[in-house]
C-alpha atoms as a PDB file:
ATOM      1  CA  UNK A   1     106.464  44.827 136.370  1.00  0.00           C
ATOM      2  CA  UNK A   2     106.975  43.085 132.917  1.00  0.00           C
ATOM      3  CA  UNK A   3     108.725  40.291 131.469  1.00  0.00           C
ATOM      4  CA  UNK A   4     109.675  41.129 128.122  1.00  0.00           C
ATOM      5  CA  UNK A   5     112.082  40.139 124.754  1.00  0.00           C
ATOM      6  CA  UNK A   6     114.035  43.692 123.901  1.00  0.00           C
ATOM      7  CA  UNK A   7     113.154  43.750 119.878  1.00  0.00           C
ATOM      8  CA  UNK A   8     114.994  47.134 119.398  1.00  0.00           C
ATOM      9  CA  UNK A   9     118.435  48.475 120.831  1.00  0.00           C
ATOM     10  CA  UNK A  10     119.585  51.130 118.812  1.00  0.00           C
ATOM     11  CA  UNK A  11     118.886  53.670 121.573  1.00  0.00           C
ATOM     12  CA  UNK A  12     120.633  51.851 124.473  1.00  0.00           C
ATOM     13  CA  UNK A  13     123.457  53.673 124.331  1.00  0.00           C
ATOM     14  CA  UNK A  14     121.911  57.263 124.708  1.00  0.00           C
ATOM     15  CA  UNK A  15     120.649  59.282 127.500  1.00  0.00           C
ATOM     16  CA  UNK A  16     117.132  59.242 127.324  1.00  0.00           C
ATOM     17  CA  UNK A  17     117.576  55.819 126.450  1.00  0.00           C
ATOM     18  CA  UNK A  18     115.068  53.605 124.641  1.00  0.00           C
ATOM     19  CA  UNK A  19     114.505  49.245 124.462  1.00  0.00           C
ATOM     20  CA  UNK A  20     111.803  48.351 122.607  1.00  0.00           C
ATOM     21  CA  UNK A  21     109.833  45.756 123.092  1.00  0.00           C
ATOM     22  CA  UNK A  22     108.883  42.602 120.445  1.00  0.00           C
ATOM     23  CA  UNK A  23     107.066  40.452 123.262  1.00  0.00           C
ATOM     24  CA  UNK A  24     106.057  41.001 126.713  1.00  0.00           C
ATOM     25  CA  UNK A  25     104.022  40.063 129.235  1.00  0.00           C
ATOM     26  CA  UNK A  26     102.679  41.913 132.535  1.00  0.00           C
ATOM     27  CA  UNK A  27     103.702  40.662 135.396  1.00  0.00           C
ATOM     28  CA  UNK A  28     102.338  42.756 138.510  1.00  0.00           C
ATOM     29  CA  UNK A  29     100.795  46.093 137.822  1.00  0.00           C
ATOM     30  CA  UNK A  30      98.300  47.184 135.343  1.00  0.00           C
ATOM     31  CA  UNK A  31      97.688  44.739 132.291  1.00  0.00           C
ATOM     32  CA  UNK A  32      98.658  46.938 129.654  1.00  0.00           C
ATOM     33  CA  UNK A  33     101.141  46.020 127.598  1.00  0.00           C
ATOM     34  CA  UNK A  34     103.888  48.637 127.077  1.00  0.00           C
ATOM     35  CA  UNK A  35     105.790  48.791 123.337  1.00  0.00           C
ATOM     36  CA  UNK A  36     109.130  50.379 125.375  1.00  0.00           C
ATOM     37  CA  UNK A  37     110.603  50.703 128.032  1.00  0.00           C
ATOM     38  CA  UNK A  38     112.542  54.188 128.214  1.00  0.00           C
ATOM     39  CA  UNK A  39     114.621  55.980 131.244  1.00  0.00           C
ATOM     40  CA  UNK A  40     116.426  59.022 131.553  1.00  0.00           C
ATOM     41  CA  UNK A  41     119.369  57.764 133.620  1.00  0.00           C
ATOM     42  CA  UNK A  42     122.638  56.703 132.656  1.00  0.00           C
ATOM     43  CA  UNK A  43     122.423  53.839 134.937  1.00  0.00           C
ATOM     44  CA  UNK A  44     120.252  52.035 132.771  1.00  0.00           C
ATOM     45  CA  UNK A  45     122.062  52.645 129.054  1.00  0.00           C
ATOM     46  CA  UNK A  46     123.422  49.097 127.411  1.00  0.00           C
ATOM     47  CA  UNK A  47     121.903  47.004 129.827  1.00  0.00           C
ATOM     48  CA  UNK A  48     120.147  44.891 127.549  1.00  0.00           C
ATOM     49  CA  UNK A  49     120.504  44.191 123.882  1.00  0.00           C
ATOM     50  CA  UNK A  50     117.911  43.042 121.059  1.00  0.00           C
ATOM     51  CA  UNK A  51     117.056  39.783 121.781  1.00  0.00           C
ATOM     52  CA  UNK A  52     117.865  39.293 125.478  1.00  0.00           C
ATOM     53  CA  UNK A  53     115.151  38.861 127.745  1.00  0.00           C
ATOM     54  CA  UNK A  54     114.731  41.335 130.404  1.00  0.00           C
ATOM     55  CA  UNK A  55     112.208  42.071 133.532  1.00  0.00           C
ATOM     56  CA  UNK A  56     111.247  45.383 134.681  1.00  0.00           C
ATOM     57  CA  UNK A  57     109.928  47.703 137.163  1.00  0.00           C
ATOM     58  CA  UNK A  58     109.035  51.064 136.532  1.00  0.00           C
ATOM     59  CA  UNK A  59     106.180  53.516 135.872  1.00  0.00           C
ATOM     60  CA  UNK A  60     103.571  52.611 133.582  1.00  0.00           C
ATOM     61  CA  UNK A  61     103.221  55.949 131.095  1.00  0.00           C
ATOM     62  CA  UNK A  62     100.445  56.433 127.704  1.00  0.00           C
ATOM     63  CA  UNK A  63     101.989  58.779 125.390  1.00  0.00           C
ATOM     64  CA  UNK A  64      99.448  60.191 122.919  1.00  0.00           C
ATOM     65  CA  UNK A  65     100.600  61.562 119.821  1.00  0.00           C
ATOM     66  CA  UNK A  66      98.833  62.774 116.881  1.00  0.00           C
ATOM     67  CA  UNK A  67      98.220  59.670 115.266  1.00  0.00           C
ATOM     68  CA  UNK A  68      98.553  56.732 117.733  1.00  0.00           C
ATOM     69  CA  UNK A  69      99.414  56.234 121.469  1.00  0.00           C
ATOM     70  CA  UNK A  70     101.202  54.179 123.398  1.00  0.00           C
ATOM     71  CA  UNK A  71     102.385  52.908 126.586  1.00  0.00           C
ATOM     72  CA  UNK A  72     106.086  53.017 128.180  1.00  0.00           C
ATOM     73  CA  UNK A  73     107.752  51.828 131.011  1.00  0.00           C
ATOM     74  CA  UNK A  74     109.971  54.693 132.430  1.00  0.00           C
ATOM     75  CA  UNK A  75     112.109  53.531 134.417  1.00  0.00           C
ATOM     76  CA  UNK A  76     114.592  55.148 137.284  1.00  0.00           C
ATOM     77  CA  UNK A  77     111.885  57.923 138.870  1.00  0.00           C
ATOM     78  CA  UNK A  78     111.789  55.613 141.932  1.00  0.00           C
ATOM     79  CA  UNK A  79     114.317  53.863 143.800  1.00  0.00           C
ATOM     80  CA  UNK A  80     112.673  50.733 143.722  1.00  0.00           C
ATOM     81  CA  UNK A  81     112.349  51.056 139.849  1.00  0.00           C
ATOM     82  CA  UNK A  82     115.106  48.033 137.593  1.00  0.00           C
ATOM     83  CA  UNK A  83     115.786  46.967 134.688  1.00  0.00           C
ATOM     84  CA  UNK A  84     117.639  43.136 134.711  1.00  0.00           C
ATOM     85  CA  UNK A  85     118.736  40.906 132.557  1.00  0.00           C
ATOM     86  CA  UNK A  86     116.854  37.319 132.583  1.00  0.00           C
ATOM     87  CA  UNK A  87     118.361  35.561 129.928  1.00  0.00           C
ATOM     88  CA  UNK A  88     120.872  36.356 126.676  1.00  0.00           C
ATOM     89  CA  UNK A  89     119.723  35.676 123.462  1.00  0.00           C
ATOM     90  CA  UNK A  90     120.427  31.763 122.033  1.00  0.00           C
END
């Protein structure tokens, strides 16, 4: 589970969709901190927008590319698995 500030919304709207992350901090789980937090469910798409603060539950993921990896929270694989809103931006 993390606590983070969503730093990038421009793929809220689509299916997969995509929240990146400026800040975050692990809350239960693994301490890795993930740069997004994706899922490939409707249910989650314009949830949150850049700058609101969010928590979430999902499965940790490292994506390697060619050049750099990182880590992702994918979220709706598990029925236990949310994304919610903690606070709106100021």
């Amino acid at each position: 589970m993390v606590k983070a500030v969503i730093g990038d919304d421009e793929e809220n709207i689509m299916t997969p969709c995509r929240y990146g992350i400026q800040r975050s901090e692990v809350l239960e789980g693994r301490k890795i901190p993930p740069s997004e937090i994706i899922s490939f469910r409707g249910r989650f798409c314009e949830q949150a927008h850049r700058g609101d603060k969010v928590v979430a539950r999902g499965l940790l993921e490292k994506v390697v590319g060619k050049e750099e990896e990182i880590f992702q929270i994918v979220i709706g694989e598990n029925p236990a698995d949310y994304l919610k809103l903690v606070e709106y931006p100021s």
